[in-house]
N, C-alpha and C. Protein backbone atom coordinates (compact mmCIF):
# COMPACT_ATOMS: atom_id res chain seq x y z
N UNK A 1 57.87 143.90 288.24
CA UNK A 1 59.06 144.50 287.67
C UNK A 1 58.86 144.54 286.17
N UNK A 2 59.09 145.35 285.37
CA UNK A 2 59.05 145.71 284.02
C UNK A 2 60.22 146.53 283.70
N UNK A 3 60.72 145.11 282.64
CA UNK A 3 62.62 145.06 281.85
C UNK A 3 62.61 145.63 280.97
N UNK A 4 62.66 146.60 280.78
CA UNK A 4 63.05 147.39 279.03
C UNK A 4 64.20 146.80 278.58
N UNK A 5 64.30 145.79 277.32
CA UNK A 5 65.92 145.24 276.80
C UNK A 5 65.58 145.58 275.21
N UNK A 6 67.47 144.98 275.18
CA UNK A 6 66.95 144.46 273.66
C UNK A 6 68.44 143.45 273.69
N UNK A 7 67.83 142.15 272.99
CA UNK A 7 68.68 141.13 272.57
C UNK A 7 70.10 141.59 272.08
N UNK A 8 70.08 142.58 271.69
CA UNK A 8 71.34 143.16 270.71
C UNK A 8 72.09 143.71 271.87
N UNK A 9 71.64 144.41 272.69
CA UNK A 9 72.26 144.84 273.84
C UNK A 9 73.06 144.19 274.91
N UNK A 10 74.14 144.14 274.92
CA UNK A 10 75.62 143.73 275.69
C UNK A 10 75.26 143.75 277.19
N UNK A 11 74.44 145.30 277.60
CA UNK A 11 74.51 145.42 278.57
C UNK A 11 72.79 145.30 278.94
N UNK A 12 72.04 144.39 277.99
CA UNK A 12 70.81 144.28 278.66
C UNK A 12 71.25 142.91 279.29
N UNK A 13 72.22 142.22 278.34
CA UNK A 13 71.79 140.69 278.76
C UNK A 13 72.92 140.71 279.87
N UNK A 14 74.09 141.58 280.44
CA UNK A 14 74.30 141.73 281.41
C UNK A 14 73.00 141.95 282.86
N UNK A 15 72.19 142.79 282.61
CA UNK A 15 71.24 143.05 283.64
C UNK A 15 70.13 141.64 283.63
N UNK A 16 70.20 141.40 282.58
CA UNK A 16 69.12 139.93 282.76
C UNK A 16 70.53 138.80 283.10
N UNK A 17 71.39 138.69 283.49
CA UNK A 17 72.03 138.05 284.75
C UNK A 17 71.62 138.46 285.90
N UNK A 18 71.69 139.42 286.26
CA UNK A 18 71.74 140.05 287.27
C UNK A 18 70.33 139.94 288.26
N UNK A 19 69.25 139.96 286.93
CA UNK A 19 68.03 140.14 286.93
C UNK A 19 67.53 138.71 287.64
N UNK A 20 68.39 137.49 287.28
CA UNK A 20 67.84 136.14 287.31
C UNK A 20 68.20 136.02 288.67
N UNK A 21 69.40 136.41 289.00
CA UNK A 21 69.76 136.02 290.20
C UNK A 21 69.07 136.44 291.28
N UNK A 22 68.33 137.51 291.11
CA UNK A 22 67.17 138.30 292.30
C UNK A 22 66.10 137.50 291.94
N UNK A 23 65.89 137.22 290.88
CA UNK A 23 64.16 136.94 290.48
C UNK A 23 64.27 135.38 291.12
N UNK A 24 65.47 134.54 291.74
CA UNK A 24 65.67 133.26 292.16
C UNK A 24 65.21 133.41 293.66
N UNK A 25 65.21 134.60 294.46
CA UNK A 25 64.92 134.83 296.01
C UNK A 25 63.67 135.43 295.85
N UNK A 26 63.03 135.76 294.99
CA UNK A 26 61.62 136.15 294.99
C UNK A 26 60.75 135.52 293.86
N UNK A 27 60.59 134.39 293.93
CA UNK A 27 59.84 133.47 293.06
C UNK A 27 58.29 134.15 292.75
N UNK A 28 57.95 134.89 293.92
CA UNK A 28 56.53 135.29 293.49
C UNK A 28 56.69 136.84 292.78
N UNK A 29 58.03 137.28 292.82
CA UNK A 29 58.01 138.46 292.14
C UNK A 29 56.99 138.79 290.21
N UNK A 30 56.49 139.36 290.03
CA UNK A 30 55.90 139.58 288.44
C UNK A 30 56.61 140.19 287.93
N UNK A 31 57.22 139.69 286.66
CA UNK A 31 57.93 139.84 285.99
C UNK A 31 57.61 140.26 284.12
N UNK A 32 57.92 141.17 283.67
CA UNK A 32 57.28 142.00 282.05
C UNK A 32 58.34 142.29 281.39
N UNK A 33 58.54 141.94 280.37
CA UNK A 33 59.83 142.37 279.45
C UNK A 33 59.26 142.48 278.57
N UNK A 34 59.67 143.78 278.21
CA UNK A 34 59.68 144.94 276.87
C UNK A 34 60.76 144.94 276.05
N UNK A 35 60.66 144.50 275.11
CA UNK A 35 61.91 144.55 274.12
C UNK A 35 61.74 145.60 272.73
N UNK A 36 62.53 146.15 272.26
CA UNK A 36 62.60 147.01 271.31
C UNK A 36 63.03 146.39 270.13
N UNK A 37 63.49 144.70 270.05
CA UNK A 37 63.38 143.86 268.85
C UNK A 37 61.97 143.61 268.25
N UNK A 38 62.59 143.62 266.40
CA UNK A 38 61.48 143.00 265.92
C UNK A 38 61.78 142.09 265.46
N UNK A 39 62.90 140.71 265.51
CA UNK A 39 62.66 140.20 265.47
C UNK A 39 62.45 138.43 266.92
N UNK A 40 61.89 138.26 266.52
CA UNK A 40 60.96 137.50 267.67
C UNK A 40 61.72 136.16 267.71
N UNK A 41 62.73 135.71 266.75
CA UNK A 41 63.17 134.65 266.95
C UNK A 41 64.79 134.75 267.58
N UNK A 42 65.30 135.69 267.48
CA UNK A 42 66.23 135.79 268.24
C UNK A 42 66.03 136.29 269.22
N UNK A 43 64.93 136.80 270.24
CA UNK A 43 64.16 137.20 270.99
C UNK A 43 64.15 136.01 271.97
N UNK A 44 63.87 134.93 271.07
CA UNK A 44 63.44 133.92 271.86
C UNK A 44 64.20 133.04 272.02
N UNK A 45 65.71 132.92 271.12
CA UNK A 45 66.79 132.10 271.73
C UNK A 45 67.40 133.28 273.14
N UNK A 46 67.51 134.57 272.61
CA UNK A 46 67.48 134.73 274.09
C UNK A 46 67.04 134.26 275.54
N UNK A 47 65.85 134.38 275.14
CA UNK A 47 65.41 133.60 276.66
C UNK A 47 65.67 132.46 276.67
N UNK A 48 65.70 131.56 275.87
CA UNK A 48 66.48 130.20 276.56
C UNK A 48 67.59 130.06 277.06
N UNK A 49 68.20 131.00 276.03
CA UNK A 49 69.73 130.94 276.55
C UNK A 49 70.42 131.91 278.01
N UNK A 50 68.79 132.71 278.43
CA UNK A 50 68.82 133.24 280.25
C UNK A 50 68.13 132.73 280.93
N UNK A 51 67.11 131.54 279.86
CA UNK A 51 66.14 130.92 281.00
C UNK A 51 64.75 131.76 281.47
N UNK A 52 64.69 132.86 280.52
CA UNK A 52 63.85 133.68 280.78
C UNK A 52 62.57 133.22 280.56
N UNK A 53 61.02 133.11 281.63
CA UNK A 53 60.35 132.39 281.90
C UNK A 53 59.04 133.31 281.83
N UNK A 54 59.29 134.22 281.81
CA UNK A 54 58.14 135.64 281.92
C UNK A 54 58.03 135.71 280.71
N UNK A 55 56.71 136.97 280.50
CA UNK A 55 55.84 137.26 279.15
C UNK A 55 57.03 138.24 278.71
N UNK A 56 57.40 138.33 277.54
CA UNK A 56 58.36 139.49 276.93
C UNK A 56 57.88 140.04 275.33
N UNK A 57 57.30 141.41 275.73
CA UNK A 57 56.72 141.89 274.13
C UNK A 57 57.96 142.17 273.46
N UNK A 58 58.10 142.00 272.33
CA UNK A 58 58.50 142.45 271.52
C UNK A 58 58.11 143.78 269.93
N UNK A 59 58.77 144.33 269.09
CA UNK A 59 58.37 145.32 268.53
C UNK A 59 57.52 146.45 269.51
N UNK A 60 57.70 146.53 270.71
CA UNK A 60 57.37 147.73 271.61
C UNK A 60 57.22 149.02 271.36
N UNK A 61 57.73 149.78 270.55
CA UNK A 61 58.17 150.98 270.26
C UNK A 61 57.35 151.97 271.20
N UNK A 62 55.88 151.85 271.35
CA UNK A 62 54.89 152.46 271.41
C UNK A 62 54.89 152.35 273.38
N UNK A 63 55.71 151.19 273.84
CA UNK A 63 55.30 151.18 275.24
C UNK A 63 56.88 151.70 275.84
N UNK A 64 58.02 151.95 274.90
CA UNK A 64 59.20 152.33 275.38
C UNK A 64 58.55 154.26 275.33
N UNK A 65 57.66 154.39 274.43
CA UNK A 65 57.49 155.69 274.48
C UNK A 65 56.82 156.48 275.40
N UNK A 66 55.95 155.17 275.98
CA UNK A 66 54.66 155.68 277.19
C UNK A 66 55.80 155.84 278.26
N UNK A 67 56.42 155.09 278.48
CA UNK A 67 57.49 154.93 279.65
C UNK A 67 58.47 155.90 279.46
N UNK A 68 59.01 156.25 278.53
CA UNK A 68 59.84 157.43 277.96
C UNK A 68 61.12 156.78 277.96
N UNK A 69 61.12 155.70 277.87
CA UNK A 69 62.72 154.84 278.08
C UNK A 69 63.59 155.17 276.50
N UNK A 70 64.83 156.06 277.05
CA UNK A 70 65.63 156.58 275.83
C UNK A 70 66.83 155.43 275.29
N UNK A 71 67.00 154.21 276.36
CA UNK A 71 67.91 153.26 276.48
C UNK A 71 67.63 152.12 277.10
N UNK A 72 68.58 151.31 276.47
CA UNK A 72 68.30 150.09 277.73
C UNK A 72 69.61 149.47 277.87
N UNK A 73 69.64 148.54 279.01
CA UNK A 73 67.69 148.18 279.91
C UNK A 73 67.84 149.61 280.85
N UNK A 74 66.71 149.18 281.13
CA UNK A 74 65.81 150.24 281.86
C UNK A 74 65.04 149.04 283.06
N UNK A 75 64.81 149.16 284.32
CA UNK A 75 64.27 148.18 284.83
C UNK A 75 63.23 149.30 285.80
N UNK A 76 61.64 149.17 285.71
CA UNK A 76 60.63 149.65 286.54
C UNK A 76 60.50 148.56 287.89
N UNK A 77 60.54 149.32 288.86
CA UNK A 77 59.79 149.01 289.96
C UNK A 77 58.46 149.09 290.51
N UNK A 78 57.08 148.70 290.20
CA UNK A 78 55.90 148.73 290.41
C UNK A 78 55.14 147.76 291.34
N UNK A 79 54.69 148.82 292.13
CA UNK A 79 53.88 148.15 293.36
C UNK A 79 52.02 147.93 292.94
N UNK A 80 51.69 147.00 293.66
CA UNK A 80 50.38 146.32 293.24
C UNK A 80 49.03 147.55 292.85
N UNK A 81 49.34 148.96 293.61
CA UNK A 81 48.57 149.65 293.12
C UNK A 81 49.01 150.20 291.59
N UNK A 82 49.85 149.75 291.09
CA UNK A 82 50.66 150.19 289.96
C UNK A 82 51.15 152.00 289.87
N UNK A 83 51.73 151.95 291.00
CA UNK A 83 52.69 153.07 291.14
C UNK A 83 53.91 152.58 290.96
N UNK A 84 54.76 153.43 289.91
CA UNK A 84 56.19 153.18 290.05
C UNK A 84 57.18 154.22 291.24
N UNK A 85 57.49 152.87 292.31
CA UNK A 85 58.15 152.77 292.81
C UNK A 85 59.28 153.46 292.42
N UNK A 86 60.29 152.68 291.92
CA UNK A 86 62.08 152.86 291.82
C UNK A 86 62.16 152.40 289.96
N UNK A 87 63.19 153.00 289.81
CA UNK A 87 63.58 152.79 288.38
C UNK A 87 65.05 152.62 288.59
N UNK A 88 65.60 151.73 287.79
CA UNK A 88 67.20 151.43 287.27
C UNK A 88 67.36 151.94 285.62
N UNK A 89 67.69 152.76 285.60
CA UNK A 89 68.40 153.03 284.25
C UNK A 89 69.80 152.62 283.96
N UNK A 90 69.72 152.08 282.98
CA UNK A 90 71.50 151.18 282.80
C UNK A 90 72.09 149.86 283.59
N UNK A 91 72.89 149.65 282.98
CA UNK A 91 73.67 148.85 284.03
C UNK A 91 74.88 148.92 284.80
N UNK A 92 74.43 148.45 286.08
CA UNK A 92 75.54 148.58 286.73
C UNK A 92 76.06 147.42 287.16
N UNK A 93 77.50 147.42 287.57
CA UNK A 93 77.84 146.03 287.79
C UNK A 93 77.39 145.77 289.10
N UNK A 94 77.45 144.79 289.60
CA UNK A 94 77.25 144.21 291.05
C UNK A 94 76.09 144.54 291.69
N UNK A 95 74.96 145.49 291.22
CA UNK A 95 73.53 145.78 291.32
C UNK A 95 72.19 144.96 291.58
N UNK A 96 72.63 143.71 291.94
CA UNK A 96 71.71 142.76 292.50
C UNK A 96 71.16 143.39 293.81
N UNK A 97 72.14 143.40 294.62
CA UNK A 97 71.80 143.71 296.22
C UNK A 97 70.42 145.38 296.11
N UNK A 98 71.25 145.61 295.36
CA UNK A 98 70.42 146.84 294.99
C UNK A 98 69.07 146.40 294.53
N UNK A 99 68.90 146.13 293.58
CA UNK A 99 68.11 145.63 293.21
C UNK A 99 66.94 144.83 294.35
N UNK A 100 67.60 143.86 294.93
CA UNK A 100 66.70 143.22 295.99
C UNK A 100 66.65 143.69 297.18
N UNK A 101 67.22 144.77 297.43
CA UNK A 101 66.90 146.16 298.66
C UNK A 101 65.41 146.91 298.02
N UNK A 102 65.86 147.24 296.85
CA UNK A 102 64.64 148.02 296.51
C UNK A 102 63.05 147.08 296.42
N UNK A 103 63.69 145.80 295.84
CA UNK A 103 62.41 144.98 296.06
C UNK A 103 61.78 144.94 297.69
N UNK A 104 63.01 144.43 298.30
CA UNK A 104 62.65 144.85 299.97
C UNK A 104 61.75 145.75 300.67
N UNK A 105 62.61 146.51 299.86
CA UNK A 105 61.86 148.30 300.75
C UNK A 105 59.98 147.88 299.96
N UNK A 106 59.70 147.68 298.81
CA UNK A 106 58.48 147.65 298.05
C UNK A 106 57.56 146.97 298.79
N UNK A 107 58.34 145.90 299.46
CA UNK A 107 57.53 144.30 299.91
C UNK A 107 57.21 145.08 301.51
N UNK A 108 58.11 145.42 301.92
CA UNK A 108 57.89 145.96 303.53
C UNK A 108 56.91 146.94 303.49
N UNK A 109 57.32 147.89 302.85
CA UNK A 109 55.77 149.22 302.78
C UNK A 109 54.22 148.25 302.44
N UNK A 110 54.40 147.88 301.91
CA UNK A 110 52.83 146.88 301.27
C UNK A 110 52.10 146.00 302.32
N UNK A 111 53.44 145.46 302.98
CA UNK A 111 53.46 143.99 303.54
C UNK A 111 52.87 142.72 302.46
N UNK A 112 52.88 142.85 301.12
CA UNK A 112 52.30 141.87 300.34
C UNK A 112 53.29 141.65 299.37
N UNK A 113 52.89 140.73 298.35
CA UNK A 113 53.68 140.34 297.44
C UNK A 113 53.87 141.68 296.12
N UNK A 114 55.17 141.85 295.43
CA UNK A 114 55.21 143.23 294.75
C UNK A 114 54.40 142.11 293.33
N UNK A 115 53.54 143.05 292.90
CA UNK A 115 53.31 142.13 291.43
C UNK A 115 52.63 143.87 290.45
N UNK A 116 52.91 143.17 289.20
CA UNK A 116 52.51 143.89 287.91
C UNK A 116 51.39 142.54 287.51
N UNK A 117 50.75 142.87 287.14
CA UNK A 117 49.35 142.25 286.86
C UNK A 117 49.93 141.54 284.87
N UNK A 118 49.35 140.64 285.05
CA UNK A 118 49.74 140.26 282.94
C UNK A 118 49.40 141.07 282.27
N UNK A 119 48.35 141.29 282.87
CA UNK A 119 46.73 142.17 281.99
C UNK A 119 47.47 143.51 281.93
N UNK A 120 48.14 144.52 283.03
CA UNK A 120 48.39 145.71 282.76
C UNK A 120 49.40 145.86 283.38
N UNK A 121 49.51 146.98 283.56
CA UNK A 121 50.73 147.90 284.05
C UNK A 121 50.49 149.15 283.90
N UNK A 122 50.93 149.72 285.07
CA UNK A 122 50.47 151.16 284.72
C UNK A 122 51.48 152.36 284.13
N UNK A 123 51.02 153.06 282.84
CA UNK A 123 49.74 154.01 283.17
C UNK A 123 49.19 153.30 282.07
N UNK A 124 49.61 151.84 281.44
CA UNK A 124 48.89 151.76 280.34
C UNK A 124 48.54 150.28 280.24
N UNK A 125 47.58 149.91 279.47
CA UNK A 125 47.65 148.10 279.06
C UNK A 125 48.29 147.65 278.40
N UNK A 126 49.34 146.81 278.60
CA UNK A 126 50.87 146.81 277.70
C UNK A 126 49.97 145.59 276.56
N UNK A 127 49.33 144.41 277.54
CA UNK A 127 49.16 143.59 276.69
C UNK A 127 47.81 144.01 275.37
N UNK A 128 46.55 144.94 275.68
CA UNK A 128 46.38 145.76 274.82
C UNK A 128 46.89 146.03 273.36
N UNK A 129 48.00 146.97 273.76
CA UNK A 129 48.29 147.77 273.03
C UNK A 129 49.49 147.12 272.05
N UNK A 130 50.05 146.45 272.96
CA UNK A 130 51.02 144.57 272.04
C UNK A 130 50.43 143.61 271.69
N UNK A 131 49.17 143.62 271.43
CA UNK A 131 48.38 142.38 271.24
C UNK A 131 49.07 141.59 270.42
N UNK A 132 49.27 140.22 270.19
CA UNK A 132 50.04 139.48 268.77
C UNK A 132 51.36 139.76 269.17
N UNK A 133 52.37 140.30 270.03
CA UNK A 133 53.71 140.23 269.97
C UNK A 133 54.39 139.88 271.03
N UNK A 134 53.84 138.72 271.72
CA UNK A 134 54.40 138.33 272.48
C UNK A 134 55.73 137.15 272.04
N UNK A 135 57.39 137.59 272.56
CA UNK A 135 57.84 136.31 272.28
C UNK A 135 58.31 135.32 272.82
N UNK A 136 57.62 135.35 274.30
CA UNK A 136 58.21 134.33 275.33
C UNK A 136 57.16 134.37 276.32
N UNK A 137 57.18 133.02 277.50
CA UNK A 137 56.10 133.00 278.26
C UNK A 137 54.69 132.82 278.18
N UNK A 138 54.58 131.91 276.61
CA UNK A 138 53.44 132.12 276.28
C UNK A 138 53.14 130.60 276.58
């Protein structure tokens, strides 16, 4: 799964509720957050203060553009061949179930675990092309 947020956003850190509560029934799910902050320290009281445990780039600009994400969050669905699956644009309220249907449907077609690799994501190498801006999960 790959989170397009940003700390400043009302309704990202709404979806990273939302987000935690699915990512609690799928422990082996892979998890990538893209943030459009530059700065890295309020970045990172964020995640403590969601508990957020995954790698999260920050100063992104360049991977919100590969993705074409005009807003956030934005949440990708990517299966192990790194095809995107399903996309969530925005938030919606009560969108968990949703959320872990679509993980469902991902896990059943495969029969394997859904993962995004650290190393990449497709169509591009996030960690690459963010080298140095990681602000969580490290």
């Amino acid at each position: 799964m790959l989170i397009f947020l940003s700390q400043s956003s009302r309704l990202s850190q709404l979806q990273l509720n939302q987000l935690a509560e699915v990512y609690k029934r799928y422990r082996d799910l892979a998890v990538v957050g893209v943030s459009m902050d530059k700065d890295r320290e309020a970045l990172k009281r964020l995640a403590r203060e969601k508990n957020i445990t995954y790698s999260t780039f920050f100063k992104a600009s360049e991977v919100f553009k590969e993705y074409e994400v005009s807003g956030v969050p934005d949440v990708y669905f990517i299966d192990r061949s790194g095809k995107m699956k399903y996309r969530i644009t925005g938030y919606k309220s009560g969108s968990q179930d949703d959320i872990a249907k679509k993980i469902e449907d991902i896990l059943k077609s495969q029969q394997e675990t859904l993962q995004v690799t650290r190393a990449s994501a497709h169509p591009m190498h996030i960690r690459s092309l963010m080298s140095g801006n990681i602000a969580t999960g490290i």
